[in-house]
N, C-alpha and C. Protein backbone atom coordinates (compact mmCIF):
# COMPACT_ATOMS: atom_id res chain seq x y z
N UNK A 1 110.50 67.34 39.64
CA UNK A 1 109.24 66.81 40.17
C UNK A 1 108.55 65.99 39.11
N UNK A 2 107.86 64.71 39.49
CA UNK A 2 107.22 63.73 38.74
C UNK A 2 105.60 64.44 38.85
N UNK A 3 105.13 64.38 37.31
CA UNK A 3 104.20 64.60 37.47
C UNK A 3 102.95 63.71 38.61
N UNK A 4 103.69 62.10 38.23
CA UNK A 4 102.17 61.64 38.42
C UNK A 4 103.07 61.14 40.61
N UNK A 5 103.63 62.32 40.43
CA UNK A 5 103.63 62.49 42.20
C UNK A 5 102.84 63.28 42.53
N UNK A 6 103.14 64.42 41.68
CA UNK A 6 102.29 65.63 42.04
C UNK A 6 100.46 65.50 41.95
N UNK A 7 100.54 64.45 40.98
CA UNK A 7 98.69 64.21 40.95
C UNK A 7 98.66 63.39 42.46
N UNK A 8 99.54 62.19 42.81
CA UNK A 8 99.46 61.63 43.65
C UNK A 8 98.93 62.31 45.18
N UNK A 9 99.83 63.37 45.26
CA UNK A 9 99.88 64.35 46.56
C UNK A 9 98.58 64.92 46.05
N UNK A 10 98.31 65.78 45.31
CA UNK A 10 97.45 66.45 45.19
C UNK A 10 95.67 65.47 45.58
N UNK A 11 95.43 64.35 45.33
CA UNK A 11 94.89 63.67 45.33
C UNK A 11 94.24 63.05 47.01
N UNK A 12 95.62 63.48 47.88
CA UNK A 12 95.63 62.98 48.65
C UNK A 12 94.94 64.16 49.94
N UNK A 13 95.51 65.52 49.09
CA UNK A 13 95.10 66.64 49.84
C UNK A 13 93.90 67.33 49.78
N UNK A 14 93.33 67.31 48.11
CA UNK A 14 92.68 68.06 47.84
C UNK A 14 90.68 67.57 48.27
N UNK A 15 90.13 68.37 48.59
CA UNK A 15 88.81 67.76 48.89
C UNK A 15 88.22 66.74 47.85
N UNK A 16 87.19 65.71 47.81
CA UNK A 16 87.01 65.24 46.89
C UNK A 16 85.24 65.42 46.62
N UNK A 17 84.96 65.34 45.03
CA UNK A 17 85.66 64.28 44.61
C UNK A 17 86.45 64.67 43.60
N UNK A 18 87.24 63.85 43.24
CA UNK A 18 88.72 64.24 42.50
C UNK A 18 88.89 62.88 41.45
N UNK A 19 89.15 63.63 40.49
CA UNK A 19 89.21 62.39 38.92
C UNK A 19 90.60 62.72 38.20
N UNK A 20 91.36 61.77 38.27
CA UNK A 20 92.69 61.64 37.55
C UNK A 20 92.38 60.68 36.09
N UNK A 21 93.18 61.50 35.09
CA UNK A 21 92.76 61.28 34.03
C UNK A 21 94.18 60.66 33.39
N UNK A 22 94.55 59.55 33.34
CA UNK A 22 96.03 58.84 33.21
C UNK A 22 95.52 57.21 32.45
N UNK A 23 96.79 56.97 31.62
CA UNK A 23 96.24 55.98 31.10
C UNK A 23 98.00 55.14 32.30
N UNK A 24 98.20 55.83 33.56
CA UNK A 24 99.36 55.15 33.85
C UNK A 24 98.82 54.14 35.38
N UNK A 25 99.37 53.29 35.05
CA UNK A 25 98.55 52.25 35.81
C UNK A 25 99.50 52.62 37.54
N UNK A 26 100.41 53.43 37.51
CA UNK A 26 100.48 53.52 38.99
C UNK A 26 99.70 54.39 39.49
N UNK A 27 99.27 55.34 38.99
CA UNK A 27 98.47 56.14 39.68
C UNK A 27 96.70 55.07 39.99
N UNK A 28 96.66 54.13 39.84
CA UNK A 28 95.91 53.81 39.97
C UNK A 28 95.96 53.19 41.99
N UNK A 29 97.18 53.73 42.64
CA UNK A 29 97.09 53.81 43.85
C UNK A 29 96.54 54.93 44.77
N UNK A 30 96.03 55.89 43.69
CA UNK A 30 95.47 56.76 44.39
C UNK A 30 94.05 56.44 44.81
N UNK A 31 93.01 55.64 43.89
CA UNK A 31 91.86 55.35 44.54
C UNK A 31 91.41 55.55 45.61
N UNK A 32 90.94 55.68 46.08
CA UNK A 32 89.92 55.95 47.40
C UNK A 32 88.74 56.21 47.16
N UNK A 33 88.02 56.77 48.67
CA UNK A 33 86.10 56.81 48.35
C UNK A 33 86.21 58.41 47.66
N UNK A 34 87.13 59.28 48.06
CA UNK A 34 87.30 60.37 47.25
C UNK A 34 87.86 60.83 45.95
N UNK A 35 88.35 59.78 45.41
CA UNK A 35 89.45 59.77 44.18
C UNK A 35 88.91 58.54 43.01
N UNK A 36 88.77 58.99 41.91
CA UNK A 36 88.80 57.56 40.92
C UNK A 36 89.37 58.03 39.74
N UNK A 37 89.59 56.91 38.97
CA UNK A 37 90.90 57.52 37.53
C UNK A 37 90.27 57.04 36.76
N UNK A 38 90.33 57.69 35.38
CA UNK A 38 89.66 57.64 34.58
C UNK A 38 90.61 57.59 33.22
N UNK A 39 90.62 56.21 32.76
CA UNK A 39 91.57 56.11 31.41
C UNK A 39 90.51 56.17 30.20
N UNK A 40 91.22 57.36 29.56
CA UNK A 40 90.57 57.37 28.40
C UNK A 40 90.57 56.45 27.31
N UNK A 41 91.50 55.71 27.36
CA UNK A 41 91.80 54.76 26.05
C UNK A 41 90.60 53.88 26.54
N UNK A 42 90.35 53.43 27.37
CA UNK A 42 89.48 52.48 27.73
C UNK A 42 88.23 52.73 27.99
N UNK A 43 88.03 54.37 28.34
CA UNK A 43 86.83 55.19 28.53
C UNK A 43 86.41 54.51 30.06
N UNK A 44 87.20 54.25 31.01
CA UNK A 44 86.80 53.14 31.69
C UNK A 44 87.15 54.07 33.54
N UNK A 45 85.47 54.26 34.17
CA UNK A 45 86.14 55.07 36.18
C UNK A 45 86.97 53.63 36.29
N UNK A 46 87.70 53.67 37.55
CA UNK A 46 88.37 52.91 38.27
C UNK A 46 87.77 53.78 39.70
N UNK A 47 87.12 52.97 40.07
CA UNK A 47 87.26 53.30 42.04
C UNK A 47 86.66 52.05 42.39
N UNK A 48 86.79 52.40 44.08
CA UNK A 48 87.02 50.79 45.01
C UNK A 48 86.04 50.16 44.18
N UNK A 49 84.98 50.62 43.92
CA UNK A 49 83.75 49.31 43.70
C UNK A 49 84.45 48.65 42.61
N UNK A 50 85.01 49.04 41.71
CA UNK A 50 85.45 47.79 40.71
C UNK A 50 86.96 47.66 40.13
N UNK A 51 87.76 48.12 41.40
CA UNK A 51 89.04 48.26 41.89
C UNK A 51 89.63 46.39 41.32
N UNK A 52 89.03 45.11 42.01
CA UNK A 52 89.60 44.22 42.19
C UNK A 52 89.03 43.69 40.71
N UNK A 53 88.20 43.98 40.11
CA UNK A 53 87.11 43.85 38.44
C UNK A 53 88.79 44.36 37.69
N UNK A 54 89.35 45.38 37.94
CA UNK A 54 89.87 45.85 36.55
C UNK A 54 91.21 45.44 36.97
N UNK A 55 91.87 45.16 38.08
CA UNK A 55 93.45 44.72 37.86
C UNK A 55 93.57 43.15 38.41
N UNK A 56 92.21 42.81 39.44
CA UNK A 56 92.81 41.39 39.74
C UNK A 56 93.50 41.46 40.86
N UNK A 57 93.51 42.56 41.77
CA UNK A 57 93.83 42.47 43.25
C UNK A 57 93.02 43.08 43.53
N UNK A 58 92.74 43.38 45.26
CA UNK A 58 91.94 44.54 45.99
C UNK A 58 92.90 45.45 45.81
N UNK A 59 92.49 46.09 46.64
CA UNK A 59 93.28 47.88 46.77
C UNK A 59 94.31 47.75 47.33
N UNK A 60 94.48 46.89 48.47
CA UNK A 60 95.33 47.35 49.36
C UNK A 60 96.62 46.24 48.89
N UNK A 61 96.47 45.26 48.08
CA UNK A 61 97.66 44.36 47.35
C UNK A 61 98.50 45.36 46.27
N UNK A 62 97.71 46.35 45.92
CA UNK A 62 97.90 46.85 44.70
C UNK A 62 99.20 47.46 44.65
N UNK A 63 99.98 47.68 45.38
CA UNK A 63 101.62 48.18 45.23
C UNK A 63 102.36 46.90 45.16
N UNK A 64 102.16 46.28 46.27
CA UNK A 64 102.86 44.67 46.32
C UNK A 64 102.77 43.95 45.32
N UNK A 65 101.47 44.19 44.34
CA UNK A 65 101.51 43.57 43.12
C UNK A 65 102.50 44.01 42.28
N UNK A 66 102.52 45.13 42.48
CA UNK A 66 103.20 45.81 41.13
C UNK A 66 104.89 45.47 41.61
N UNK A 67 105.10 45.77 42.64
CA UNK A 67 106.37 45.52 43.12
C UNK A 67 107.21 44.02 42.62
N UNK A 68 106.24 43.30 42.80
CA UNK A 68 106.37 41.60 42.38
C UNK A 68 106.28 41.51 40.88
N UNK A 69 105.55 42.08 40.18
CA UNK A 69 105.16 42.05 38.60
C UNK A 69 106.05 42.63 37.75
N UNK A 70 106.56 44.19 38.19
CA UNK A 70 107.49 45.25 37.34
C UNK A 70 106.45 45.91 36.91
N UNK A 71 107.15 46.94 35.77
CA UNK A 71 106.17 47.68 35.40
C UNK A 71 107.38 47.83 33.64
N UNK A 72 106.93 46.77 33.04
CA UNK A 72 107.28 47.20 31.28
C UNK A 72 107.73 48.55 31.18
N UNK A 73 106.45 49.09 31.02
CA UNK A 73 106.68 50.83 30.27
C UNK A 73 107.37 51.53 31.24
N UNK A 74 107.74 51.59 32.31
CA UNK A 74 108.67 51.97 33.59
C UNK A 74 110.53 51.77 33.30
N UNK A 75 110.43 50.63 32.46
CA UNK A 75 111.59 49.43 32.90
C UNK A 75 112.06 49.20 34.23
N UNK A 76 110.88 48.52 35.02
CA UNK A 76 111.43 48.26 35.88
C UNK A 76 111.25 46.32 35.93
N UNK A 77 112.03 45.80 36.33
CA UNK A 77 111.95 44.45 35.83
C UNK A 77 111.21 43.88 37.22
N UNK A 78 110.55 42.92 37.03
CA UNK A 78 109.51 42.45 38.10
C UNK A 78 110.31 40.78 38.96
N UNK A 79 109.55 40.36 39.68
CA UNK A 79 110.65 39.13 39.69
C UNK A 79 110.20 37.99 38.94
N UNK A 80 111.29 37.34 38.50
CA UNK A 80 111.29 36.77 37.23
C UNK A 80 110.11 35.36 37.31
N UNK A 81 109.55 35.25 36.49
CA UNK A 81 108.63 33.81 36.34
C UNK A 81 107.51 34.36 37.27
N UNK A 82 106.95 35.56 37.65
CA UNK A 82 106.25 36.40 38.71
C UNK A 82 105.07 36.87 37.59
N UNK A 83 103.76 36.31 37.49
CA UNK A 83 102.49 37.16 37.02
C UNK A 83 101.66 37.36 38.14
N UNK A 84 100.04 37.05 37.53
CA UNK A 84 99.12 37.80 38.44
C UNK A 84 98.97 36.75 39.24
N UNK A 85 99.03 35.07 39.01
CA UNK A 85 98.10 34.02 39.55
C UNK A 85 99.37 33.78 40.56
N UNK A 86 100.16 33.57 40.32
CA UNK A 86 101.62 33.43 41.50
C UNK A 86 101.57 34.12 42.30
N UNK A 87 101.64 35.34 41.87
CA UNK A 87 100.79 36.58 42.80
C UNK A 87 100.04 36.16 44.09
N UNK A 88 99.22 35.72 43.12
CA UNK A 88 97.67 35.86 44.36
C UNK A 88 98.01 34.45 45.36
N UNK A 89 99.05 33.77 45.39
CA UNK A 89 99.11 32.53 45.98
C UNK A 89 100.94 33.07 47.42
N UNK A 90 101.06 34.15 47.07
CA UNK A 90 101.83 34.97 47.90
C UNK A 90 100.99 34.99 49.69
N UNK A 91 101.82 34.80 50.19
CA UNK A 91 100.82 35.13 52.10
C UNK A 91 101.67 36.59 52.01
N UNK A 92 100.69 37.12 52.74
CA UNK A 92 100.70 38.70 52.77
C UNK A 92 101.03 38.98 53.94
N UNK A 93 101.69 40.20 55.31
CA UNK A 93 101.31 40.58 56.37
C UNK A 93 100.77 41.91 56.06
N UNK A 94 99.73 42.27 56.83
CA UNK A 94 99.11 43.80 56.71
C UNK A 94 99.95 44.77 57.73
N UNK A 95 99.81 46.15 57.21
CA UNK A 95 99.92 47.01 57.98
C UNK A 95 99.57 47.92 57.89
N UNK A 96 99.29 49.29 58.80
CA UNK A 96 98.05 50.30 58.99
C UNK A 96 99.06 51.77 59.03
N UNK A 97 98.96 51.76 58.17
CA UNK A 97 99.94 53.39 58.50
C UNK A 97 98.93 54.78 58.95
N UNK A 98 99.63 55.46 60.13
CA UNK A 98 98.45 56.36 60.68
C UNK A 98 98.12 57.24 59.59
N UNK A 99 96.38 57.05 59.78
CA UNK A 99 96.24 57.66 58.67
C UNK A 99 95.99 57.91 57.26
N UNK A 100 96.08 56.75 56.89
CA UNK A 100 96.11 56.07 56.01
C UNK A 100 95.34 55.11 56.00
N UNK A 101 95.60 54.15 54.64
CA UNK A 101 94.67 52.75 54.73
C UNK A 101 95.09 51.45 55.10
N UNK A 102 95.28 50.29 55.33
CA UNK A 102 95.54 49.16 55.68
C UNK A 102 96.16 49.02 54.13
N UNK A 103 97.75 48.65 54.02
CA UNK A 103 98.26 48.12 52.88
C UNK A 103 98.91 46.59 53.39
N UNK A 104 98.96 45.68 52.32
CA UNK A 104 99.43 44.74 52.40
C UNK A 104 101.13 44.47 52.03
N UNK A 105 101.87 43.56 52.79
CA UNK A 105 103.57 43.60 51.96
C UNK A 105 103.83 42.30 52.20
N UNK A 106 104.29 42.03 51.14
CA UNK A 106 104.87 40.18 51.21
C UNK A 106 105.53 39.75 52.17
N UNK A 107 105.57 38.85 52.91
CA UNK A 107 105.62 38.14 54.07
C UNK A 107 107.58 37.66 53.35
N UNK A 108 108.57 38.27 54.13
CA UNK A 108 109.65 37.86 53.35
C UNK A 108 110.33 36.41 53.35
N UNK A 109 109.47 35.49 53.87
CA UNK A 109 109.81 33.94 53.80
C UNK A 109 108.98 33.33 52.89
N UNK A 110 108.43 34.33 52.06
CA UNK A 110 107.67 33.67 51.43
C UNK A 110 108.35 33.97 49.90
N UNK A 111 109.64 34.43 50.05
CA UNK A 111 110.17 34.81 48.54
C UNK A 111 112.05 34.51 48.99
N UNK A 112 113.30 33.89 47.99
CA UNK A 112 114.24 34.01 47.98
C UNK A 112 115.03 35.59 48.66
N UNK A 113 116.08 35.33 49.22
CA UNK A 113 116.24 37.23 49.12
C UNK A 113 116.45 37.52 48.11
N UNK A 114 117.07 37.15 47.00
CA UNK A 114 117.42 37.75 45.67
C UNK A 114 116.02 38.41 45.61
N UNK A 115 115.00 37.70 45.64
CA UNK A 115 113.55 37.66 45.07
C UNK A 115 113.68 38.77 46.02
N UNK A 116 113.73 38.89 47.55
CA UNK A 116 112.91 39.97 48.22
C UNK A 116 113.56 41.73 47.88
N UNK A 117 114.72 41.19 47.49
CA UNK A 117 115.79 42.69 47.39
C UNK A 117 115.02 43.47 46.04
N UNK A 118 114.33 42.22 45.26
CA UNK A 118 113.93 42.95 44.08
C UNK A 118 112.39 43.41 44.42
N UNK A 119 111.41 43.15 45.19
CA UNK A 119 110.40 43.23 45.84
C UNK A 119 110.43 45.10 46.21
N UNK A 120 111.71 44.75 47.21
CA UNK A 120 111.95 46.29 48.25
C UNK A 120 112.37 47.50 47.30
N UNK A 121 112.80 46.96 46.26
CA UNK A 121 113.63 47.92 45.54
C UNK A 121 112.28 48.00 44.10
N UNK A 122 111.49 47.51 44.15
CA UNK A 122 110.70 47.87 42.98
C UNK A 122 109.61 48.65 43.99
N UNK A 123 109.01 48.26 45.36
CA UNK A 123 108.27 48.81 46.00
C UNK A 123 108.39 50.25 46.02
N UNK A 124 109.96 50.80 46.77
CA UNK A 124 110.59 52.17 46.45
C UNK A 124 110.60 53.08 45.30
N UNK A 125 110.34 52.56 44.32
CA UNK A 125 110.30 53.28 43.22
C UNK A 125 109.09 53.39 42.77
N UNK A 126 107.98 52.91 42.97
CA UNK A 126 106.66 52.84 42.21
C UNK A 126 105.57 52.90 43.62
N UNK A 127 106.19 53.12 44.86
CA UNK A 127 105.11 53.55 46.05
C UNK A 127 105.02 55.69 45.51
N UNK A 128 104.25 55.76 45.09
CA UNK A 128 103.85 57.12 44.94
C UNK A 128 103.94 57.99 46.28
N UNK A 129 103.56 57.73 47.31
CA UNK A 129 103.85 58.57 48.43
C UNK A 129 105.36 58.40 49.04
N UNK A 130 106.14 57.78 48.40
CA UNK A 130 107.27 57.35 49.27
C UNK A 130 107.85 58.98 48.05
N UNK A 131 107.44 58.66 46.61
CA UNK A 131 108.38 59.57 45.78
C UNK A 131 108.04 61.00 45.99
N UNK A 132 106.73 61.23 46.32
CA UNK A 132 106.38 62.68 46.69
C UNK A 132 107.16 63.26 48.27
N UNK A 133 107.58 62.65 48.39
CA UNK A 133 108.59 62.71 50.09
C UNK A 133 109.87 62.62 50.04
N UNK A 134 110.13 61.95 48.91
CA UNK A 134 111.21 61.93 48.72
C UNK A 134 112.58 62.61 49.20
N UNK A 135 112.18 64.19 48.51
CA UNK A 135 113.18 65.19 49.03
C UNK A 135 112.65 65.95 49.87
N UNK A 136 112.77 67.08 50.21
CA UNK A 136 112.59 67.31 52.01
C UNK A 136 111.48 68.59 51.34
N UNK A 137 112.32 69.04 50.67
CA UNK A 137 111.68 70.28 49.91
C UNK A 137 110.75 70.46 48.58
N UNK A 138 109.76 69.10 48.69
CA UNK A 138 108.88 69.00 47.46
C UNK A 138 107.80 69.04 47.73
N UNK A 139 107.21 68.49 49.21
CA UNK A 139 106.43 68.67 49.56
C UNK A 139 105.93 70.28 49.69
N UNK A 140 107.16 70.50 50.36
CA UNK A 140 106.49 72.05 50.43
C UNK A 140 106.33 73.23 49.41
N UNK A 141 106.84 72.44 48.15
CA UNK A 141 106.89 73.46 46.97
C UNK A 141 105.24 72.90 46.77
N UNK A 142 104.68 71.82 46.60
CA UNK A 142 103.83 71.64 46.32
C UNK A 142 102.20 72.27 47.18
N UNK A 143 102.72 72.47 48.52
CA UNK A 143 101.76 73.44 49.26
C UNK A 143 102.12 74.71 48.74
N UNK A 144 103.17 75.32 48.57
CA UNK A 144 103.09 76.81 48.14
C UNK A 144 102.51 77.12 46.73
N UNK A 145 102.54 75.73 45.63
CA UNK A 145 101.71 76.30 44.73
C UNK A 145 100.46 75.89 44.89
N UNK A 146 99.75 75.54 45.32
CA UNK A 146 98.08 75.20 46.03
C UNK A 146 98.25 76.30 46.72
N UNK A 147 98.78 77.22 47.88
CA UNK A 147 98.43 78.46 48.38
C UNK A 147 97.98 79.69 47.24
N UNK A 148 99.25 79.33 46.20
CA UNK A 148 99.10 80.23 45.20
C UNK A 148 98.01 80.04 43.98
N UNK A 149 97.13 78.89 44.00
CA UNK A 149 96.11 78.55 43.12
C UNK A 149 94.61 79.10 43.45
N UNK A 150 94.89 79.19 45.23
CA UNK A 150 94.02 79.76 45.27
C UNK A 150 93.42 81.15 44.86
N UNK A 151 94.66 82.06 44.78
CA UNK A 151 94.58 83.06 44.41
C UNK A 151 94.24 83.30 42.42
N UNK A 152 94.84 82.82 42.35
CA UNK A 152 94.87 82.82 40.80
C UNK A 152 93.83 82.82 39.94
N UNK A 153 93.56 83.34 38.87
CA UNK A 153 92.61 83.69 38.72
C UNK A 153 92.93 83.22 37.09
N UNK A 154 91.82 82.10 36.32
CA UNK A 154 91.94 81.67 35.07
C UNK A 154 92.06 82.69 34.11
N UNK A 155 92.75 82.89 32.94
CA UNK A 155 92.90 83.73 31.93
C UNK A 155 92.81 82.76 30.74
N UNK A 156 91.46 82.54 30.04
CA UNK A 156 91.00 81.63 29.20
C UNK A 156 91.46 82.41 27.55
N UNK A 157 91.37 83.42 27.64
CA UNK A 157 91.63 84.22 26.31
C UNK A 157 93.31 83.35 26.26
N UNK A 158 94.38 83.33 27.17
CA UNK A 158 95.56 83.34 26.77
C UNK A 158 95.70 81.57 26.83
N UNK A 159 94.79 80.94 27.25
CA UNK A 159 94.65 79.58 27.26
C UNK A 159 94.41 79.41 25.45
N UNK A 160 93.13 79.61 24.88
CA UNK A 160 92.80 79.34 23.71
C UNK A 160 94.15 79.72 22.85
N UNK A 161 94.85 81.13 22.82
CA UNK A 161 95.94 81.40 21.85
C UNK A 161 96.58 80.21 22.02
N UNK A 162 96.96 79.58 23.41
CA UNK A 162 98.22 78.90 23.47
C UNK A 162 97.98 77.29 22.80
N UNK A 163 96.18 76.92 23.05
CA UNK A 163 95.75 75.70 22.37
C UNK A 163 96.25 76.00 20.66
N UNK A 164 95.68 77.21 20.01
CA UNK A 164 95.97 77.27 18.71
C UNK A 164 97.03 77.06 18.39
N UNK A 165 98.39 77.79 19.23
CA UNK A 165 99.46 77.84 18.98
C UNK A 165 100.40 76.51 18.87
N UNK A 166 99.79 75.69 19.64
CA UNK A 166 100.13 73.82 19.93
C UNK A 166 99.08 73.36 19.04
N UNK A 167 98.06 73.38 18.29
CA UNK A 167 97.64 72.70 17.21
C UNK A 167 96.35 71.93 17.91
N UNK A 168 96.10 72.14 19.04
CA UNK A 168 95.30 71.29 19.44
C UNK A 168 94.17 71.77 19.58
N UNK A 169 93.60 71.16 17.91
CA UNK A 169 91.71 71.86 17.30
C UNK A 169 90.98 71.15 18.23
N UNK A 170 91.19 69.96 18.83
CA UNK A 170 89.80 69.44 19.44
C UNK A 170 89.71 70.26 20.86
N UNK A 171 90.50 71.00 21.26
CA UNK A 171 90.73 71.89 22.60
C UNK A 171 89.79 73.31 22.15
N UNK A 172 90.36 73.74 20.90
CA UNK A 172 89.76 74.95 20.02
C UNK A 172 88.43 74.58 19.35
N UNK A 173 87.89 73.74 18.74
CA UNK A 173 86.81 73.27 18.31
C UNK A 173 85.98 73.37 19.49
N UNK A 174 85.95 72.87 20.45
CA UNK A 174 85.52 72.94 21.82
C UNK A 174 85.52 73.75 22.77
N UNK A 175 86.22 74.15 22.86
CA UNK A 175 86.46 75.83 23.88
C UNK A 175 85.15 75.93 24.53
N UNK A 176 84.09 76.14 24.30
CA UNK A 176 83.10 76.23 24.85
C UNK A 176 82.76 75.30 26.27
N UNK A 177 82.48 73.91 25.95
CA UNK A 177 82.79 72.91 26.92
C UNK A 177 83.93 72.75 27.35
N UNK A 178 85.46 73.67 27.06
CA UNK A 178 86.31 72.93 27.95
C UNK A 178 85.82 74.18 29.02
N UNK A 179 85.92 75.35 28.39
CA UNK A 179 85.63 76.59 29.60
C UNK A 179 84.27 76.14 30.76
N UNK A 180 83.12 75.78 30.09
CA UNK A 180 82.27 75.02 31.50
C UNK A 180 82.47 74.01 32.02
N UNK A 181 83.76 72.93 31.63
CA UNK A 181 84.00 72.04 32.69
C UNK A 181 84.60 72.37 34.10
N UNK A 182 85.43 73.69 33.78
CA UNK A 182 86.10 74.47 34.71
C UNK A 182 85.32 75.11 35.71
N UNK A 183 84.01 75.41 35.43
CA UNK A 183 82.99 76.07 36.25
C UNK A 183 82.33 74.85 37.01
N UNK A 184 81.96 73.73 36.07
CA UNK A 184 81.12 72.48 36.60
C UNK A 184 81.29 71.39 36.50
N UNK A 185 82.87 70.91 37.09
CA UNK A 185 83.28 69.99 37.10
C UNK A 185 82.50 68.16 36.62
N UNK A 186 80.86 68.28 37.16
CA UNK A 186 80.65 67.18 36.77
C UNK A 186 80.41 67.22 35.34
N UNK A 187 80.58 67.69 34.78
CA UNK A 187 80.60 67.57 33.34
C UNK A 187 82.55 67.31 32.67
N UNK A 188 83.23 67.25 33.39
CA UNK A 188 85.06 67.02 33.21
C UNK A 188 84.65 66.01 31.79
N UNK A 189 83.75 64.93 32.85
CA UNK A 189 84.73 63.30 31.53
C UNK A 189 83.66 63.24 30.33
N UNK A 190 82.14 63.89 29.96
CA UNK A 190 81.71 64.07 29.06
C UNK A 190 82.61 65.37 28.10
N UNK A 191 83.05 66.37 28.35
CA UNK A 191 83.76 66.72 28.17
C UNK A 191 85.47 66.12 27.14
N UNK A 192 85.67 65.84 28.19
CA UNK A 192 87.18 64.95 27.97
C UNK A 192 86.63 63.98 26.40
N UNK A 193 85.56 63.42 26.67
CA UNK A 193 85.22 61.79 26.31
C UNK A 193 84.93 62.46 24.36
N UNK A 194 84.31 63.91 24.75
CA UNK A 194 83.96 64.79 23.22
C UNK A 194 85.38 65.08 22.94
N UNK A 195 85.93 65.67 23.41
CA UNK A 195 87.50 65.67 22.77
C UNK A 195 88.25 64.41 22.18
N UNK A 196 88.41 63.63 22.69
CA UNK A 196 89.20 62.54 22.17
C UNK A 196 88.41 62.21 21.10
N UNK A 197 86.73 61.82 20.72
CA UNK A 197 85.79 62.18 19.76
C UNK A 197 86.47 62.32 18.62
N UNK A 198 86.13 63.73 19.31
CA UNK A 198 86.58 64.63 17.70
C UNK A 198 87.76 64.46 17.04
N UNK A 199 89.04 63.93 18.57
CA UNK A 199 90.91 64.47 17.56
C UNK A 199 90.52 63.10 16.68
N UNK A 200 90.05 62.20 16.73
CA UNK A 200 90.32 60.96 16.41
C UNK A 200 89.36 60.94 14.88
N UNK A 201 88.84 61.82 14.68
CA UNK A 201 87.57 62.12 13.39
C UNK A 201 88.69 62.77 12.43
């Protein structure tokens, strides 16, 4: 299982509001009015309001972009002589999946097939809900551990040993605020924002 499927799904299920904390630019398809991501390197929310401000598409281009572009740190190769401004000069057709939001997909006369085979085949690999579905039986591992979260009950004493034990002082220096972000979530990214702080001091 991929992690940033499992944020993906989870994202999709869980009530909001809900903050993914990734400096990985696919998860930045999770957005919605319930969901925004939050990269720390940049210290920077991402949700709809300034969705098309930080990548240069709307929301709903935002796979088709990537599909057309690649993704470097992925290796997945994009189609060739393909950036953002070529991009945006692409005709689009929409479509509405139940349930979902209105996504956009390149109109396939508007690209070589070489060009479109690489389109379909980068789409497949970097559509986040296509990979959480993938296998038949991931989905449902992923509801049985959300059944089982509910139950569960935090054990912070064996959390801190295990921060010491991995070296990670700005987790231990802090303990205090990481344990009340857990109680009061709106405090997560002041939180988060004092950690990175400190490792970096």
């Amino acid at each position: 299982m991929e992690a940033d499927d499992l944020m993906a799904y989870l994202s999709s299920k869980l009530p909001g509001p809900n903050v993914i904390i990734t400096t990985d630019k696919d998860l930045l398809q999770t957005v919605t009015e319930n969901t925004i991501v939050y990269t720390p390197i940049k210290k920077k929310e991402i949700s709809l309001d300034n969705f098309e401000e930080y990548t240069g598409v709307k929301k709903e281009y935002y796979i088709s972009f990537r599909a057309v572009t690649g993704d470097k740190s992925d290796n997945i190769p994009g189609i060739p002589r393909y950036g953002i401004k070529r991009f945006l000069k692409l005709e689009h057709t929409f479509i509405t999946i139940p349930g979902d939001e209105k996504m956009a997909l390149v109109r396939a006369d508007e690209l070589t097939d070489d060009q479109f085979e690489i389109y379909k085949r980068n789409w497949l690999l970097m559509d986040l809900k296509k990979g959480y579905n993938y296998y038949d039986d991931e989905v449902p591992a992923y509801e049985k551990q959300l059944e089982q979260l509910q139950k569960h009950k935090s054990n912070f004493t064996k959390f801190l040993d295990q921060a010491k034990e991995l070296n990670l002082w700005s987790i231990v220096r802090n303990y205090t605020s990481w344990r009340n972000s857990f109680d009061n979530n709106e405090n997560l990214l002041n939180t988060i924002n004092k950690a990175i702080q400190n490792a970096s001091t």
